[in-house]
C-alpha atoms as a PDB file:
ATOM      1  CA  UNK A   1       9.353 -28.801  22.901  1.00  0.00           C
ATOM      2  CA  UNK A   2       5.994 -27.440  23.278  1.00  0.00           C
ATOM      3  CA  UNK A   3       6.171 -23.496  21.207  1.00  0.00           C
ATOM      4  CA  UNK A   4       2.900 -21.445  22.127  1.00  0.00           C
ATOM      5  CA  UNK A   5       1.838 -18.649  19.361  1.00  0.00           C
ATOM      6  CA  UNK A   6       1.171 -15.531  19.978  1.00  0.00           C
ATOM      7  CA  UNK A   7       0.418 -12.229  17.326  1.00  0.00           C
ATOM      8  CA  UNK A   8      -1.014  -8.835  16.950  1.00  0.00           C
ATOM      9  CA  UNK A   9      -4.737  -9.416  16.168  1.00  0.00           C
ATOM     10  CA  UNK A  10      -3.982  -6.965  13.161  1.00  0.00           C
ATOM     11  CA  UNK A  11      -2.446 -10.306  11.598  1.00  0.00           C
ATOM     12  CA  UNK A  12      -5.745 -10.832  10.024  1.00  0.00           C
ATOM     13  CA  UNK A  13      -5.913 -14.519  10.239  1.00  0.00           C
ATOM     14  CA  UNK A  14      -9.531 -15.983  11.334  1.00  0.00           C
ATOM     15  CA  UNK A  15     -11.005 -16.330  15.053  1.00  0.00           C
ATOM     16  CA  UNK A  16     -11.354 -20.332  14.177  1.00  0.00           C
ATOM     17  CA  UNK A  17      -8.044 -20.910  12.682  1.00  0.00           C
ATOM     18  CA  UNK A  18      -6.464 -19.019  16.178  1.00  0.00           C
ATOM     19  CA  UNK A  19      -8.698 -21.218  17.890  1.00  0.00           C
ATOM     20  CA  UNK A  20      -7.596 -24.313  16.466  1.00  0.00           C
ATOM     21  CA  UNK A  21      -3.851 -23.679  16.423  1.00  0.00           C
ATOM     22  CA  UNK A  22      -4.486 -22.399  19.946  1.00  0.00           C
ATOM     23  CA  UNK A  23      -2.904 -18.697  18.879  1.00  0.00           C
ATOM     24  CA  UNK A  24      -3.531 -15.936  21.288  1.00  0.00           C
ATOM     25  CA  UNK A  25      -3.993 -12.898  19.245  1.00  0.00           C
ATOM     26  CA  UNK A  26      -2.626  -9.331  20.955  1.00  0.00           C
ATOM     27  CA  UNK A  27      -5.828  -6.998  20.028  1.00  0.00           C
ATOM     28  CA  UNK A  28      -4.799  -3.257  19.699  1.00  0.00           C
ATOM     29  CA  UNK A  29      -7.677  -0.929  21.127  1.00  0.00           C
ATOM     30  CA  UNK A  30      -9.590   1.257  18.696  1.00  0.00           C
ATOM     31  CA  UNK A  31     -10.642   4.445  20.366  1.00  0.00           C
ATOM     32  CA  UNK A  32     -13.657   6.274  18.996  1.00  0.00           C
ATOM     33  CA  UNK A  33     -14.642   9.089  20.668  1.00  0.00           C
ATOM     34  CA  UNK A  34     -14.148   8.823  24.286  1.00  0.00           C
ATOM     35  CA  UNK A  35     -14.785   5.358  24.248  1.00  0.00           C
ATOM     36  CA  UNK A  36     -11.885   2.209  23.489  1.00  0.00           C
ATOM     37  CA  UNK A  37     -13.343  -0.741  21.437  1.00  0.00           C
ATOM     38  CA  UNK A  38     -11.599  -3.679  21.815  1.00  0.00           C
ATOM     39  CA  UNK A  39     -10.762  -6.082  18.580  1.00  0.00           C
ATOM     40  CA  UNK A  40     -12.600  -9.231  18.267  1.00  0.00           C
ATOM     41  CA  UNK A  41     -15.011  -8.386  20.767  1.00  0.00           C
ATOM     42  CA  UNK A  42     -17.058  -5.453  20.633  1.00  0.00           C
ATOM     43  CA  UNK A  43     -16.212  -3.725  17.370  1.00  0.00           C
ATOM     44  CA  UNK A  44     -16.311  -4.683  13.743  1.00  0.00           C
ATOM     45  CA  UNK A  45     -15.365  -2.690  10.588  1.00  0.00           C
ATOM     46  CA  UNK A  46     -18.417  -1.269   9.679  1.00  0.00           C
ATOM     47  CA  UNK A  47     -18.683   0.360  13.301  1.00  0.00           C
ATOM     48  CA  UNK A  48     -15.855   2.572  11.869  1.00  0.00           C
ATOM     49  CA  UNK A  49     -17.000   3.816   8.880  1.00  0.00           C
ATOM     50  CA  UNK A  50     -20.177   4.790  10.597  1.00  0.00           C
ATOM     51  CA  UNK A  51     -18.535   7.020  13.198  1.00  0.00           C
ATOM     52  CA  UNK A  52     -15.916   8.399  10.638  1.00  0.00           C
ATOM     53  CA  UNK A  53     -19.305   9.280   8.249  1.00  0.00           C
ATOM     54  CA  UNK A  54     -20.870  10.567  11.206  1.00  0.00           C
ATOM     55  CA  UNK A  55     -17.834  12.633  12.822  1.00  0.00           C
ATOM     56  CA  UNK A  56     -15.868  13.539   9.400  1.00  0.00           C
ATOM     57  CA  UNK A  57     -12.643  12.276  11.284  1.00  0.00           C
ATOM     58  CA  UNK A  58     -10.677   8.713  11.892  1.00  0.00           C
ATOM     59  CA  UNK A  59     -10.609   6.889  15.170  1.00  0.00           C
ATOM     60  CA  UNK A  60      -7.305   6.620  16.862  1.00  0.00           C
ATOM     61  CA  UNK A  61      -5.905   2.916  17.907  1.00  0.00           C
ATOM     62  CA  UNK A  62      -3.491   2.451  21.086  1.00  0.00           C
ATOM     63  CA  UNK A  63      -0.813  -0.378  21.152  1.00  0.00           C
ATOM     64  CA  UNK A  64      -0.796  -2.801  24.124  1.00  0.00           C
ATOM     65  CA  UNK A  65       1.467  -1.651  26.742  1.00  0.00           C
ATOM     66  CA  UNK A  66       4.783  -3.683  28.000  1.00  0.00           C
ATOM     67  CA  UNK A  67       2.951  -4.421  31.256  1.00  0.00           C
ATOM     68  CA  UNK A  68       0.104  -5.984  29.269  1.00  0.00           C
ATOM     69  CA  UNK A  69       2.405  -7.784  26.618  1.00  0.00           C
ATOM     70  CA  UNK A  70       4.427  -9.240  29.566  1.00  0.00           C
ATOM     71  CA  UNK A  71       1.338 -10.783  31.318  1.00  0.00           C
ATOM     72  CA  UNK A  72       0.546 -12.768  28.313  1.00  0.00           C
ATOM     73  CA  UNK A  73       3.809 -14.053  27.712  1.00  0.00           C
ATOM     74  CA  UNK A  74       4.107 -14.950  31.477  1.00  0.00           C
ATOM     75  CA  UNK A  75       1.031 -16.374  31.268  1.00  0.00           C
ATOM     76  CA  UNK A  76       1.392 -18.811  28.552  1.00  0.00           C
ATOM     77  CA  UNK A  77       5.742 -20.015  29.742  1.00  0.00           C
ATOM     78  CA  UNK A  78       4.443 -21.496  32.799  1.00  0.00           C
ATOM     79  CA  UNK A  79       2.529 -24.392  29.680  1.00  0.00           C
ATOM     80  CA  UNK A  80       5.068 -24.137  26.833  1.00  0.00           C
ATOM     81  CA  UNK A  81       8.760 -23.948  26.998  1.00  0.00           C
ATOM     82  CA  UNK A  82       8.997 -20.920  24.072  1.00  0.00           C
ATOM     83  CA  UNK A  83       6.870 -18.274  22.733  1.00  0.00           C
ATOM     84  CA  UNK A  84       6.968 -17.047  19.100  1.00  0.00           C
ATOM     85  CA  UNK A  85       5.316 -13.488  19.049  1.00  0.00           C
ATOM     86  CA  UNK A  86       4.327 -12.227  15.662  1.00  0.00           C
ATOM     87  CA  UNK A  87       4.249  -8.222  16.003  1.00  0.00           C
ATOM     88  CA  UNK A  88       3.190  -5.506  13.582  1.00  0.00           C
ATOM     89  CA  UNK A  89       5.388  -3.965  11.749  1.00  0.00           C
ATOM     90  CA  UNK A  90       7.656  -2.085  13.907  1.00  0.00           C
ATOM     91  CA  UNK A  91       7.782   0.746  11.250  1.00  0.00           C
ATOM     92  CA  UNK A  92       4.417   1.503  11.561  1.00  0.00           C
ATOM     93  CA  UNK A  93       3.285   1.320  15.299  1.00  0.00           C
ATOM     94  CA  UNK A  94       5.132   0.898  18.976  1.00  0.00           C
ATOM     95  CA  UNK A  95       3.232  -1.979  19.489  1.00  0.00           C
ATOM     96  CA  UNK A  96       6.460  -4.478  18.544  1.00  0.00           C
ATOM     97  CA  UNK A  97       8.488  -2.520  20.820  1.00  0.00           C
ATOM     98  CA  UNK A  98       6.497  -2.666  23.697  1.00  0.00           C
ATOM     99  CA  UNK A  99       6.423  -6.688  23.258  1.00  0.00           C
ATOM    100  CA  UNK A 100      10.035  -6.672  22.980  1.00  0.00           C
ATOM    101  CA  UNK A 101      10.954  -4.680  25.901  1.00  0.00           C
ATOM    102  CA  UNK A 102       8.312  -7.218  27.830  1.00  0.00           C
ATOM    103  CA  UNK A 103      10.575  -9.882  25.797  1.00  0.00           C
ATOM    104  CA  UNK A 104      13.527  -9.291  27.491  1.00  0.00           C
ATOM    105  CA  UNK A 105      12.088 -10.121  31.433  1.00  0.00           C
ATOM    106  CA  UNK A 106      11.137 -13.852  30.265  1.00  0.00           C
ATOM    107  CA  UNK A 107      13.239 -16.403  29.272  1.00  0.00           C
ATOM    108  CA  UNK A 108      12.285 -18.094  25.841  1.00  0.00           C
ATOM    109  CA  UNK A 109       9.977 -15.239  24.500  1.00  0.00           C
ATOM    110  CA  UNK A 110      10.911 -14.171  20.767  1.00  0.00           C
ATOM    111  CA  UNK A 111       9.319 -11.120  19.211  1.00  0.00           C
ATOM    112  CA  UNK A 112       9.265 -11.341  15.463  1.00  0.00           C
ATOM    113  CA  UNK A 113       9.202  -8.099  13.831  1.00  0.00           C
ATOM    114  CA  UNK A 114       7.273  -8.575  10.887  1.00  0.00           C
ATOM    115  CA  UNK A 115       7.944  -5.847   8.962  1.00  0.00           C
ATOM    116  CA  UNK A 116       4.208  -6.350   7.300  1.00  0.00           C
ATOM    117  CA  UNK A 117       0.710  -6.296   8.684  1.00  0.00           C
ATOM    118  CA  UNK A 118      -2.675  -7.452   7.954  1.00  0.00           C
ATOM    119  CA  UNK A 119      -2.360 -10.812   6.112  1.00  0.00           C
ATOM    120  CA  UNK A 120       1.161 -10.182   5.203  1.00  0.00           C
ATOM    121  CA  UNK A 121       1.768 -10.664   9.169  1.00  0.00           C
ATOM    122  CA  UNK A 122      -0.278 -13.809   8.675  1.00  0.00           C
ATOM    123  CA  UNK A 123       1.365 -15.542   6.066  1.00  0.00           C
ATOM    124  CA  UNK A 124       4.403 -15.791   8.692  1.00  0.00           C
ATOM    125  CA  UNK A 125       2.304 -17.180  11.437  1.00  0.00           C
ATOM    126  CA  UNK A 126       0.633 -19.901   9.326  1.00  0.00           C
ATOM    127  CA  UNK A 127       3.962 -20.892   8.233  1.00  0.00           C
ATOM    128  CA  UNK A 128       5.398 -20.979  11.769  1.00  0.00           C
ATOM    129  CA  UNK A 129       1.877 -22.942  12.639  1.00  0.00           C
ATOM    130  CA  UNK A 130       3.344 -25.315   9.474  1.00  0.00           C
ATOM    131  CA  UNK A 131       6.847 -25.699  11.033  1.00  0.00           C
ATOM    132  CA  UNK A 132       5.568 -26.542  14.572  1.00  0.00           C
ATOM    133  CA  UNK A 133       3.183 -29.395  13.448  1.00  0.00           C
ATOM    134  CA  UNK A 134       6.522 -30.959  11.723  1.00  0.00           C
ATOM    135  CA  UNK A 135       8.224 -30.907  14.849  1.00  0.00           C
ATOM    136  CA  UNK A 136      11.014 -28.340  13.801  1.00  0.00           C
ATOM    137  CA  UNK A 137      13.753 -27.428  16.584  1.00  0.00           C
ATOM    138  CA  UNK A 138      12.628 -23.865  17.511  1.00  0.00           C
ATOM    139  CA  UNK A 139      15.841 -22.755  16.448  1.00  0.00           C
ATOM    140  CA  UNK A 140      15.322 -23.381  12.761  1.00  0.00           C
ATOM    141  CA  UNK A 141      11.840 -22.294  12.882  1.00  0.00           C
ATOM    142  CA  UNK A 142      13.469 -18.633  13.953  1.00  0.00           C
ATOM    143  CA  UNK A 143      16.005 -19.221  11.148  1.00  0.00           C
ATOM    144  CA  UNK A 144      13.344 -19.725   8.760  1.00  0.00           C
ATOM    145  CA  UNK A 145      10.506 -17.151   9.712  1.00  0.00           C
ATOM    146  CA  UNK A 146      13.248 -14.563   9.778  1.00  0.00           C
ATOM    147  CA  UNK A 147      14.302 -15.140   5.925  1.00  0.00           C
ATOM    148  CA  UNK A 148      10.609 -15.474   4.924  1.00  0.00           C
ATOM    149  CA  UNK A 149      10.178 -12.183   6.254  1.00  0.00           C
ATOM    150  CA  UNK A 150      11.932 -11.147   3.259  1.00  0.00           C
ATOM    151  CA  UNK A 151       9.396 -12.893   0.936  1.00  0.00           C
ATOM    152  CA  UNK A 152       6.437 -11.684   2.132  1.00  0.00           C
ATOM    153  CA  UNK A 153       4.453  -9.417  -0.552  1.00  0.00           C
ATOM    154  CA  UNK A 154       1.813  -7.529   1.230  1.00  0.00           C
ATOM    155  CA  UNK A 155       0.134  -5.086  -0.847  1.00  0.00           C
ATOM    156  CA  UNK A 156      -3.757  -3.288  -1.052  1.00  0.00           C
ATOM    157  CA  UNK A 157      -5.627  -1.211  -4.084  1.00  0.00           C
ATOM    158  CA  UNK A 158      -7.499   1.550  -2.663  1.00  0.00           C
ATOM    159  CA  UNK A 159     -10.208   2.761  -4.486  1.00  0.00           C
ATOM    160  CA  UNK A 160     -11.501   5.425  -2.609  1.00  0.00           C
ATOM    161  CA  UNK A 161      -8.345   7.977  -0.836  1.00  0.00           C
ATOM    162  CA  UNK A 162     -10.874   9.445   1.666  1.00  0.00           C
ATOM    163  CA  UNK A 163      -9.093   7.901   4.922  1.00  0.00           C
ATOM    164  CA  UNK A 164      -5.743   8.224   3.546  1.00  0.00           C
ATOM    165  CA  UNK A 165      -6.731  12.311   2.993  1.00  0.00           C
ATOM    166  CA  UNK A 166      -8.016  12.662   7.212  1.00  0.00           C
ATOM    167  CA  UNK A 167      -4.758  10.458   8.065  1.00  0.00           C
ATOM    168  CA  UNK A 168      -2.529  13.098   6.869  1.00  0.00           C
ATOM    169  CA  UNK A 169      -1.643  10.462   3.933  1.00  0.00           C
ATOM    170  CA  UNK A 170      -2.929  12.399   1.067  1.00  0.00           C
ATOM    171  CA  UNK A 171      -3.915  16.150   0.513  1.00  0.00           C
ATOM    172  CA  UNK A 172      -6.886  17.594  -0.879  1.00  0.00           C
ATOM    173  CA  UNK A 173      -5.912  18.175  -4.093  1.00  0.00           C
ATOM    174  CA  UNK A 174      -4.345  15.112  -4.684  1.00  0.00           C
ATOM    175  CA  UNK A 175      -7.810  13.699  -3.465  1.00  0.00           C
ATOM    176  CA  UNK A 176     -10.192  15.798  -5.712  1.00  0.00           C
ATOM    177  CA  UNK A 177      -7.518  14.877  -8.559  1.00  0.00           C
ATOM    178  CA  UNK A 178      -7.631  10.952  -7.598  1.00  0.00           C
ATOM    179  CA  UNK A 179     -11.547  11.244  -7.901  1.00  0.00           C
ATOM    180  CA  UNK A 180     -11.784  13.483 -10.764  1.00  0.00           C
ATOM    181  CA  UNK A 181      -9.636  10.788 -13.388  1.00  0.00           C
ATOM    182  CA  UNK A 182     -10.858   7.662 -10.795  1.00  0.00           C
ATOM    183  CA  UNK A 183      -7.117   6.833  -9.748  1.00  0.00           C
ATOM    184  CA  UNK A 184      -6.812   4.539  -7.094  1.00  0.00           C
ATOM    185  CA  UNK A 185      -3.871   3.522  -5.619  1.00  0.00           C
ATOM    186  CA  UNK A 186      -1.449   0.822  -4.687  1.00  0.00           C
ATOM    187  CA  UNK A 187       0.114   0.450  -1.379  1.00  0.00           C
ATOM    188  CA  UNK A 188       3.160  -1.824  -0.568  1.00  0.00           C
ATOM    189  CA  UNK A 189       5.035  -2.901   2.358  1.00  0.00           C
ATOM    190  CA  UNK A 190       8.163  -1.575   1.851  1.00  0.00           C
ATOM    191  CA  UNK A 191      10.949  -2.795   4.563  1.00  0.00           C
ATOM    192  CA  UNK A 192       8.444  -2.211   7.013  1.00  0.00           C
ATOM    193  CA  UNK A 193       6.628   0.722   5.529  1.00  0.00           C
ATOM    194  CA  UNK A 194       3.632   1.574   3.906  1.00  0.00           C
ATOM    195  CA  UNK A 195       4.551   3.140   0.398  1.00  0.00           C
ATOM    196  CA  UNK A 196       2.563   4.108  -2.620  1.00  0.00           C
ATOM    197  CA  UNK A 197       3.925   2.102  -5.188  1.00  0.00           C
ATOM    198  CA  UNK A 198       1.740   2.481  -8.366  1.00  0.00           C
ATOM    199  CA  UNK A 199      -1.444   4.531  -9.701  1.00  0.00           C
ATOM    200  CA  UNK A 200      -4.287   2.715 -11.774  1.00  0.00           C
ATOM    201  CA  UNK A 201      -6.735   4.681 -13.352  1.00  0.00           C
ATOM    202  CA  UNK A 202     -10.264   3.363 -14.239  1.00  0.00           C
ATOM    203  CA  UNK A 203     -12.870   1.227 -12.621  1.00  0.00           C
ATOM    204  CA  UNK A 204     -12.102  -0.140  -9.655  1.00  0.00           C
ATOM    205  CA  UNK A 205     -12.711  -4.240 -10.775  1.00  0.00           C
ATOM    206  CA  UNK A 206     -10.534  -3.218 -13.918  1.00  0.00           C
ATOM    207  CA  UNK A 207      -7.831  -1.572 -12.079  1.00  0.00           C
ATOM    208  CA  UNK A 208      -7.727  -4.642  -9.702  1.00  0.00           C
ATOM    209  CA  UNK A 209      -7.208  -7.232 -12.737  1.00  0.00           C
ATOM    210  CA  UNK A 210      -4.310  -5.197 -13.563  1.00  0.00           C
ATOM    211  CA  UNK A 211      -2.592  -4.532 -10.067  1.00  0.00           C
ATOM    212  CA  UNK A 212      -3.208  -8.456 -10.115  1.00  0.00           C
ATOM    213  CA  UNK A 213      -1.225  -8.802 -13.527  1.00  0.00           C
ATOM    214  CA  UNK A 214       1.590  -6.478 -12.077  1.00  0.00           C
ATOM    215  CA  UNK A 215       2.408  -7.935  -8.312  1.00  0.00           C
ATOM    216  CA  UNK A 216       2.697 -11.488 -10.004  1.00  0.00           C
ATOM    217  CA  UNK A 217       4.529 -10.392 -12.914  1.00  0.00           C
ATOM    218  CA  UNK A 218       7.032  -7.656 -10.266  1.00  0.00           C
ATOM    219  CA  UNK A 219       7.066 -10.414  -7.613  1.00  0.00           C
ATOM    220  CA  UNK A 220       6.336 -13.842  -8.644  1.00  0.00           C
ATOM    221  CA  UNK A 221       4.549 -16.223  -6.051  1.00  0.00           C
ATOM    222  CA  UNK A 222       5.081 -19.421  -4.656  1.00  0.00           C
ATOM    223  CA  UNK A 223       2.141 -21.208  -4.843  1.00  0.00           C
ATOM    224  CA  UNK A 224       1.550 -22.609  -1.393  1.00  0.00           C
ATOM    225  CA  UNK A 225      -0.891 -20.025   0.368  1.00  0.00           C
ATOM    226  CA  UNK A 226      -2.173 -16.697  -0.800  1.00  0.00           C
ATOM    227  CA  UNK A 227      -4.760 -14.144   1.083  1.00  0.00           C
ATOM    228  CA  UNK A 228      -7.269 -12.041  -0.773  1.00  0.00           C
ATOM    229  CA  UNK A 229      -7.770  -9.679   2.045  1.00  0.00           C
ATOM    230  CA  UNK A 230     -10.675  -6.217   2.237  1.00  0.00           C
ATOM    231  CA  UNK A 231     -11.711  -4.076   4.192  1.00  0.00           C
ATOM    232  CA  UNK A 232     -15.751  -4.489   2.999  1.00  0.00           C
ATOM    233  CA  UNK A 233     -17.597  -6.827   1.161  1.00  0.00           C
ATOM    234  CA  UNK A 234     -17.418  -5.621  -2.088  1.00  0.00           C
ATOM    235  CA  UNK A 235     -19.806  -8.319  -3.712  1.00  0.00           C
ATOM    236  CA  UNK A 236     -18.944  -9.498  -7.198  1.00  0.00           C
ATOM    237  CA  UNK A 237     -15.460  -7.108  -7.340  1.00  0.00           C
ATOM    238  CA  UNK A 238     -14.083  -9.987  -4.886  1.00  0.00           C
ATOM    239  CA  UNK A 239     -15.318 -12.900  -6.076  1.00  0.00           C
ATOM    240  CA  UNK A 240     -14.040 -11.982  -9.467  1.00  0.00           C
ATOM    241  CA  UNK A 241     -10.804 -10.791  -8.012  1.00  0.00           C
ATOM    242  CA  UNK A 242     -10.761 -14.766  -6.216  1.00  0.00           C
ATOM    243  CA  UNK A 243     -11.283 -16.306  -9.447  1.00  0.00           C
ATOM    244  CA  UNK A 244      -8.526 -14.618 -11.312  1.00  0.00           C
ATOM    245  CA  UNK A 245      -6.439 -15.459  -8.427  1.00  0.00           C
ATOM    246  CA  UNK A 246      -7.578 -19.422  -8.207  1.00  0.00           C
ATOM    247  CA  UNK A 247      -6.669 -19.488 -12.156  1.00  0.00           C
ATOM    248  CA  UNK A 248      -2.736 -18.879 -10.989  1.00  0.00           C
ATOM    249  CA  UNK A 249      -2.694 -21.821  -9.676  1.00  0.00           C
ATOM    250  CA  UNK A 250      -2.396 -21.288  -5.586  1.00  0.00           C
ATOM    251  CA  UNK A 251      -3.129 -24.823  -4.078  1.00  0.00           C
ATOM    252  CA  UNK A 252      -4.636 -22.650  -0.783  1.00  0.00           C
ATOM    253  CA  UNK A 253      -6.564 -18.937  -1.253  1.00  0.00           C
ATOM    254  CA  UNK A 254      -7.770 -17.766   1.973  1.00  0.00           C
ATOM    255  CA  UNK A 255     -10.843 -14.732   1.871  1.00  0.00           C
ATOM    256  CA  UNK A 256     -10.473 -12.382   4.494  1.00  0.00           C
ATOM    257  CA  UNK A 257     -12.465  -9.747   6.224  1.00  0.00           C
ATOM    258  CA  UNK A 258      -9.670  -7.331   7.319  1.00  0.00           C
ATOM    259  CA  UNK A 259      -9.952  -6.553  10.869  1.00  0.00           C
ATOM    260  CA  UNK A 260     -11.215  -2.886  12.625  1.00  0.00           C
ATOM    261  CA  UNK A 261      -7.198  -1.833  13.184  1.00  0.00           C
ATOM    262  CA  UNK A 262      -6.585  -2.099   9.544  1.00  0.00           C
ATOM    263  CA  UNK A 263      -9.994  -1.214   8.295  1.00  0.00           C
ATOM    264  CA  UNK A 264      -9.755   2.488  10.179  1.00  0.00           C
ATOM    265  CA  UNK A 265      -6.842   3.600   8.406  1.00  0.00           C
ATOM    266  CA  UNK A 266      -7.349   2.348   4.985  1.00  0.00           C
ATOM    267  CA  UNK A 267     -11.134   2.818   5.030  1.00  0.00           C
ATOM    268  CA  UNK A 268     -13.857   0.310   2.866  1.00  0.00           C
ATOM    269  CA  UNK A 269     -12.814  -0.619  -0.621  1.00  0.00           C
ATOM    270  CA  UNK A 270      -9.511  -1.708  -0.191  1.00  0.00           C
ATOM    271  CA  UNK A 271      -8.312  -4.877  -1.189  1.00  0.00           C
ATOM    272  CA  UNK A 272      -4.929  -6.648  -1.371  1.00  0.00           C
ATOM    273  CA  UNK A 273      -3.600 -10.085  -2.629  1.00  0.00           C
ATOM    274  CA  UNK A 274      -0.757 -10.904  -0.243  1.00  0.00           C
ATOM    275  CA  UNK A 275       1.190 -14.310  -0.501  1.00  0.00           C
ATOM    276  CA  UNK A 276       5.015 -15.398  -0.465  1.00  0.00           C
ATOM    277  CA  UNK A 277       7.545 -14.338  -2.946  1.00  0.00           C
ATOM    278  CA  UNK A 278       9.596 -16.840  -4.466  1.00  0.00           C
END
């Protein structure tokens, strides 16, 4: 049975490893102004933080209509017999919806709700990429994605609360306050939501050691695959944030750029260590 991929380029996996799984990613438009930037192609990160500098607000992103989610999926069932669509977490945009609702005209189309995003959304793609190449019945590839949904731990340390202050995430005071004792923030995916879970006080490379030290010790990981995932490039902080990460053991650590979606809501110096509970 021949089972095409397809996900919400806010997945955050790599243009090459899309390429050679042969994974169409979904991009959600990023509107800046009166002009919509387009994933992938004609916008990266730092585009963002230039314009919200610039304009003192965030850009806004619009989810892929029904129409346009039901062209790809038509598109790739006339080659494959099933498509597995790996959508954003429901809970925080109508992009899954509109793929379901396109779901439901085609036979054989399956929208996952991943209840994550970024590289929480694609730890559960590279393990349905893992259950294809063994030849698993697409039934029990369903089976399984659905109760690894459950182990996913997707989480980010913010240092700076800037973008979470213009989303309507965080008021001024708690902003000057954050700055004033350096408290940065972690986020979790909570059942599909973002939720503040703990506050770290200190330097940033300090405070990531110890959100490290937490997430493994609150949710220990299998050791298969992890992301270390940001929104900038943060030279030194990551690769010393990698290194504590390689000494746990993880037989695969993948360094990602997160992408322009994610990027204009959580702003630069955010980083997250995502992986599979056990």
């Amino acid at each position: 049975m021949r089972i095409a991929i397809t996900a919400d380029g806010t997945c955050d996996i790599s243009k090459k490893y899309a390429e050679e799984h042969n994974i169409t990613l979904t991009q959600i438009a990023v509107i800046m102004g009166d002009k919509e930037y387009i994933e992938g192609i004609n916008i990266v990160p730092q585009d963002i933080y230039n314009f919200v500098e610039k304009n003192k607000v965030l850009p806004k992103t619009s989810a892929k209509s029904s129409y346009e989610y039901k062209e790809v999926f038509e598109r790739l069932r006339k080659d494959y017999d099933a498509v597995i669509h790996f959508a954003i977490s429901f809970g925080v945009s109508s992009s899954g919806n509109n793929a379901l609702q396109a779901s439901k005209e085609i036979d054989n189309v399956y929208v996952v709700d991943t209840k994550s995003l970024s590289s929480g959304s694609g730890l559960l793609v590279m393990s349905c990429v893992d259950k294809i190449k063994k030849g698993l019945p697409l039934e029990k590839i369903l089976k399984e994605i659905k109760e690894e949904i459950e182990k996913v731990q997707a989480s980010f340390l913010i240092n700076k609360l800037d973008y979470l202050k213009k989303g309507g995430r965080c008021s001024a005071i708690a902003l000057f306050g954050a700055n004033l004792l350096g408290i940065k923030i972690r986020v979790e995916l909570v059942d599909g939501m973002m939720q503040p879970a703990k506050k770290y006080v200190g330097k940033f490379p300090v405070c990531l050691s110890k959100y490290l030290q937490d997430i493994v010790k609150e949710y220990p990981p299998e050791l298969n695959r992890v992301f270390v995932t940001g929104s900038s490039a943060m030279p030194n902080i990551r690769e010393n944030l990698i290194k504590e990460v390689k000494a746990l053991g993880f037989k695969e650590i993948i360094d990602m750029q997160a992408g322009s979606t994610i990027c204009s809501h959580c702003g630069p110096e955010t980083i997250g260590v995502l992986y599979m509970k056990k």
